[in-house]
N, C-alpha and C. Protein backbone atom coordinates (compact mmCIF):
# COMPACT_ATOMS: atom_id res chain seq x y z
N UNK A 1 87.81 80.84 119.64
CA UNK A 1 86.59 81.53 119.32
C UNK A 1 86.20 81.21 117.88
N UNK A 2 84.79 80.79 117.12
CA UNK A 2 84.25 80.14 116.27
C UNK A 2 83.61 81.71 116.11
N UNK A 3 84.32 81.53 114.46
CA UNK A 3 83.42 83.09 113.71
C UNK A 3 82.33 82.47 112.88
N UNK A 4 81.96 83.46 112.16
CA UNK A 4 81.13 83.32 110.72
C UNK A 4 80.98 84.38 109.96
N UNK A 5 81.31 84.15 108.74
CA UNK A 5 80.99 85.19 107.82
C UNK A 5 79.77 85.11 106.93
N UNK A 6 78.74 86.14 106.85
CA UNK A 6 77.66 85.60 106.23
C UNK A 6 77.53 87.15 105.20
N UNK A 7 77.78 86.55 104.06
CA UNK A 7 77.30 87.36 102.79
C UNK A 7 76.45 88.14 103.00
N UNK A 8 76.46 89.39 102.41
CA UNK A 8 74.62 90.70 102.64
C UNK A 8 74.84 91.36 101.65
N UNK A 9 73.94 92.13 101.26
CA UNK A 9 73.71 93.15 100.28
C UNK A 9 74.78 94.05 100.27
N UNK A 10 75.15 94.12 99.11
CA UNK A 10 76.04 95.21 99.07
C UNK A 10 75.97 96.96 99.51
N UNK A 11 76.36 97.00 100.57
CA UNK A 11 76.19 98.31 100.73
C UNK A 11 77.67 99.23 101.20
N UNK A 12 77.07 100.79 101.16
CA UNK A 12 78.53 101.24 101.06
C UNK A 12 78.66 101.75 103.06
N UNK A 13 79.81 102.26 103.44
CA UNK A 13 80.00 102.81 104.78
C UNK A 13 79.20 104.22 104.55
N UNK A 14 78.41 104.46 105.32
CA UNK A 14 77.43 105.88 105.38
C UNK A 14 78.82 106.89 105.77
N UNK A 15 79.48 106.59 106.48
CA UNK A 15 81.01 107.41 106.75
C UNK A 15 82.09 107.82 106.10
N UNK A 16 82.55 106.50 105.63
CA UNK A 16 83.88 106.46 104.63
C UNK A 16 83.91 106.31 103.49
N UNK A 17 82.22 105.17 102.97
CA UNK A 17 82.06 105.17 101.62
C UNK A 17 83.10 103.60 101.13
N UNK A 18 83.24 102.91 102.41
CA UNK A 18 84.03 101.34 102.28
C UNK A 18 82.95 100.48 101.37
N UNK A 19 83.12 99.73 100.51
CA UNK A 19 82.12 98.91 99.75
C UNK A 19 81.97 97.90 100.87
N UNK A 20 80.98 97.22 101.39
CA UNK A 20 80.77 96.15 102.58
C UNK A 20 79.36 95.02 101.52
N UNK A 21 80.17 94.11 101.68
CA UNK A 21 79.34 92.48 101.35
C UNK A 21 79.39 91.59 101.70
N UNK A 22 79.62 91.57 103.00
CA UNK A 22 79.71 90.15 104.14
C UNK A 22 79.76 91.04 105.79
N UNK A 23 79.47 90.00 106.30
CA UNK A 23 79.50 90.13 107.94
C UNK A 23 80.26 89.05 108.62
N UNK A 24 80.80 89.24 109.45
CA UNK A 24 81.71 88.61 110.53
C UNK A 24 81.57 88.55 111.59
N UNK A 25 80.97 87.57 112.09
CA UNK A 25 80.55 87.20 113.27
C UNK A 25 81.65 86.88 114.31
N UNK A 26 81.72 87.12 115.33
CA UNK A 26 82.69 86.30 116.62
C UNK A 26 82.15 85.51 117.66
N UNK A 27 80.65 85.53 117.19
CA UNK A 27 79.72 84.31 117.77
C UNK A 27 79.33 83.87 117.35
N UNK A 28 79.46 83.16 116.13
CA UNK A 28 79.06 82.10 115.15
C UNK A 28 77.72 82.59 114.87
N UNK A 29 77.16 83.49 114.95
CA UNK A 29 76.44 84.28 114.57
C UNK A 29 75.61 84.81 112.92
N UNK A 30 74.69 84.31 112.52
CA UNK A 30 74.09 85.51 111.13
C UNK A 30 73.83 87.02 111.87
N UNK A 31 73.59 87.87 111.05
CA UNK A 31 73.38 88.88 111.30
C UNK A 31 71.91 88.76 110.99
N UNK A 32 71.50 89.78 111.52
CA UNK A 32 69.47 90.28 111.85
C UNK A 32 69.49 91.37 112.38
N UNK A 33 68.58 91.72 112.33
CA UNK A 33 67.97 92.95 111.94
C UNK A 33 67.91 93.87 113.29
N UNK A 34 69.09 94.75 113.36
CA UNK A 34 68.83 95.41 114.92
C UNK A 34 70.30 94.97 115.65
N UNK A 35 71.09 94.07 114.55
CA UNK A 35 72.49 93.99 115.25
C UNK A 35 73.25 94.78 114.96
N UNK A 36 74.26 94.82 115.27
CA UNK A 36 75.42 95.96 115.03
C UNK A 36 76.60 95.18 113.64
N UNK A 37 77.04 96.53 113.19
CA UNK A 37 78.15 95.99 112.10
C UNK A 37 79.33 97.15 111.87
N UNK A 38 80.25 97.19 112.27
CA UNK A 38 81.21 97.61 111.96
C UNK A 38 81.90 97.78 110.97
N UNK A 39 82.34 98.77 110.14
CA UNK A 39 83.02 98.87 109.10
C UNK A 39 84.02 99.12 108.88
N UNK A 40 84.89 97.88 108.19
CA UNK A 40 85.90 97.86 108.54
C UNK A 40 87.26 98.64 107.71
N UNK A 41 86.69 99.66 107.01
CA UNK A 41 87.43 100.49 106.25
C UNK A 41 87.58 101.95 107.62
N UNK A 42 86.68 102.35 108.29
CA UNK A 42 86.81 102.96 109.43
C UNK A 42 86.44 102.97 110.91
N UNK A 43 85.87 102.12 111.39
CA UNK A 43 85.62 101.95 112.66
C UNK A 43 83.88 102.19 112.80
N UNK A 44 83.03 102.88 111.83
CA UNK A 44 81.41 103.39 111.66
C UNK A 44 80.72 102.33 112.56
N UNK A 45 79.76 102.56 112.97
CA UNK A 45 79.13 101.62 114.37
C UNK A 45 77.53 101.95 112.89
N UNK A 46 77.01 101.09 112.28
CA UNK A 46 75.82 100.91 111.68
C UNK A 46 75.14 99.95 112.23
N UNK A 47 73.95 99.94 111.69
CA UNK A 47 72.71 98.55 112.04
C UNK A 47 72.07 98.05 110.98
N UNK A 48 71.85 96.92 111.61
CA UNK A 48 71.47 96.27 110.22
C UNK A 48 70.04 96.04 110.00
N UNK A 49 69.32 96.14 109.21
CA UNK A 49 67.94 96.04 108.55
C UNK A 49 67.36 95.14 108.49
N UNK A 50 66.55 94.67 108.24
CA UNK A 50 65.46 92.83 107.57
C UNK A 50 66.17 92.61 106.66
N UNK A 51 66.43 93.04 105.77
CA UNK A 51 67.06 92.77 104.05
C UNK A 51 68.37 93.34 104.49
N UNK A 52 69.49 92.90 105.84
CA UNK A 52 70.54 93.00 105.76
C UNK A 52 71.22 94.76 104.75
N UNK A 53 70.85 95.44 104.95
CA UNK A 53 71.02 96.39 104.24
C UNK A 53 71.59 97.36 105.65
N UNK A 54 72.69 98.61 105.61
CA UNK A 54 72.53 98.96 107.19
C UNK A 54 72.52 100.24 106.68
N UNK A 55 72.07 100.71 108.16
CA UNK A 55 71.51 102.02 108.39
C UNK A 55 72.47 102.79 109.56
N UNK A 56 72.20 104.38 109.51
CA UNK A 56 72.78 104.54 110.69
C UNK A 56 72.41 104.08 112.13
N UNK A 57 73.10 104.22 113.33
CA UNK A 57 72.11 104.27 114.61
C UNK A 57 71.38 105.33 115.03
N UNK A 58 70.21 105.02 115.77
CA UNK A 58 70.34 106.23 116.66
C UNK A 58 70.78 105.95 117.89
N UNK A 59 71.08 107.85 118.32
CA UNK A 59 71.67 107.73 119.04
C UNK A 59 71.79 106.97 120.59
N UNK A 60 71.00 106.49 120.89
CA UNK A 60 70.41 105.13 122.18
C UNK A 60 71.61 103.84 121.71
N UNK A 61 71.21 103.56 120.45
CA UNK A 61 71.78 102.46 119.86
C UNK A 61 73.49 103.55 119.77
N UNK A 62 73.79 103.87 119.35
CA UNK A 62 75.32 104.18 119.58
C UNK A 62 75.74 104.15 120.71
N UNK A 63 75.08 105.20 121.50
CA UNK A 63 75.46 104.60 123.21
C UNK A 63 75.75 103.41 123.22
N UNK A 64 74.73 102.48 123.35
CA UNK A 64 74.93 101.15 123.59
C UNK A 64 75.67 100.02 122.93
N UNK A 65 75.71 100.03 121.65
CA UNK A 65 76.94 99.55 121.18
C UNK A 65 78.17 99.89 121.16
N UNK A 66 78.84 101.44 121.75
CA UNK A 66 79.86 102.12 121.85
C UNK A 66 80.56 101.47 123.01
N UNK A 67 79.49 100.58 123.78
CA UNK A 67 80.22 101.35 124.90
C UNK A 67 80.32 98.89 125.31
N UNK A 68 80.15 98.17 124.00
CA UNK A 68 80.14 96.76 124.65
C UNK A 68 81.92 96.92 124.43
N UNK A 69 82.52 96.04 125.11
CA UNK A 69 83.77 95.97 124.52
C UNK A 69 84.70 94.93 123.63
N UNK A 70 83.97 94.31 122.88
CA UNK A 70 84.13 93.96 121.83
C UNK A 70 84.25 94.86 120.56
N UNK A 71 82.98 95.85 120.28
CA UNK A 71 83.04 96.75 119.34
C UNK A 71 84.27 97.44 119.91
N UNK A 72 84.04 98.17 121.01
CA UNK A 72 85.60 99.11 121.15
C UNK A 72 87.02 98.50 120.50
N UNK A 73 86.99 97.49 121.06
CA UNK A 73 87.97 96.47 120.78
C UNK A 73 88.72 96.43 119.02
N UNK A 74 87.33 96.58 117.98
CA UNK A 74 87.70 96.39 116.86
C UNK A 74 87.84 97.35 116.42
N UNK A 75 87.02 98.72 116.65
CA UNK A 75 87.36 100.21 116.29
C UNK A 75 88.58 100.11 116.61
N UNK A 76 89.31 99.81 117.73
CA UNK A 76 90.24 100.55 118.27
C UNK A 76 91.32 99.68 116.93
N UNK A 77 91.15 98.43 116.58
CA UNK A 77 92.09 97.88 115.86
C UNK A 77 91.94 98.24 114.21
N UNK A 78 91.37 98.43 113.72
CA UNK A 78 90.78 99.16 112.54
C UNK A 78 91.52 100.73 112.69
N UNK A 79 91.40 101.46 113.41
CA UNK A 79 91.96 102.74 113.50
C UNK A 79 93.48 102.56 113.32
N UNK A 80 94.03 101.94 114.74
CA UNK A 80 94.89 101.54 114.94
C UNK A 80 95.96 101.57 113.00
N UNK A 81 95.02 100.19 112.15
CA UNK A 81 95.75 99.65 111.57
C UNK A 81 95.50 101.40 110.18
N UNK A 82 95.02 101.89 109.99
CA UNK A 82 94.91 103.34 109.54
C UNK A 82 95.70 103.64 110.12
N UNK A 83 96.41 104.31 111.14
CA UNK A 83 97.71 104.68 111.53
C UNK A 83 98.59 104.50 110.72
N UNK A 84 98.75 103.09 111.02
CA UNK A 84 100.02 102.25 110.49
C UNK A 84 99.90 102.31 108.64
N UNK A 85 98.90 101.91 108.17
CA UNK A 85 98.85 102.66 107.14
C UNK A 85 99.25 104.03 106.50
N UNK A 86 99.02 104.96 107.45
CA UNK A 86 98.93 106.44 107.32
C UNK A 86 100.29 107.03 107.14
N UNK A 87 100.97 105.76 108.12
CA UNK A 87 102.63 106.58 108.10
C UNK A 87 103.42 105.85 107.55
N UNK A 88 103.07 104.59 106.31
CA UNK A 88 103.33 103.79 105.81
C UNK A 88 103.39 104.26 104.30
N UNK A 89 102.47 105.34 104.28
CA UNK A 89 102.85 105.49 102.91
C UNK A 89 103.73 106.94 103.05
């Protein structure tokens, strides 16, 4: 599988407050405006803007990105690795 990481505006997790300045694609993919982005300090399901900047969803858009399983997939590994963190220290 061919990623991409494409640089964006610095913005913070509306959730956790993670600093985020790149995107990661798993379809060789840029990001635009109306895709999904995950954050990877907590699992947050955001969207992204024209000027790459993200926002929350609404709730239509959470449904629907909640539920592809790819996103599940990375929440679940992001959490996951918070665990392991959690009982690590």
């Amino acid at each position: 599988m061919k990623t991409r990481t494409t640089p964006t505006n610095e913005v913070r997790c509306h959730k956790c407050g993670h600093d985020l300045d790149a995107a990661t694609s798993f379809h060789d993919r840029k990001p635009s405006e109306g895709c999904c982005s995950i954050c990877i300090g907590c699992g947050n399901i955001m969207i992204f803007n024209a000027d790459l900047t993200l926002r929350e969803p609404t709730e239509t858009e959470r449904r629907h990105f909640g539920l592809i399983p790819e996103v599940i997939a990375v929440q679940i590994y992001i959490r996951s690795r918070q665990k392991e963190e959690g009982l690590a220290h």
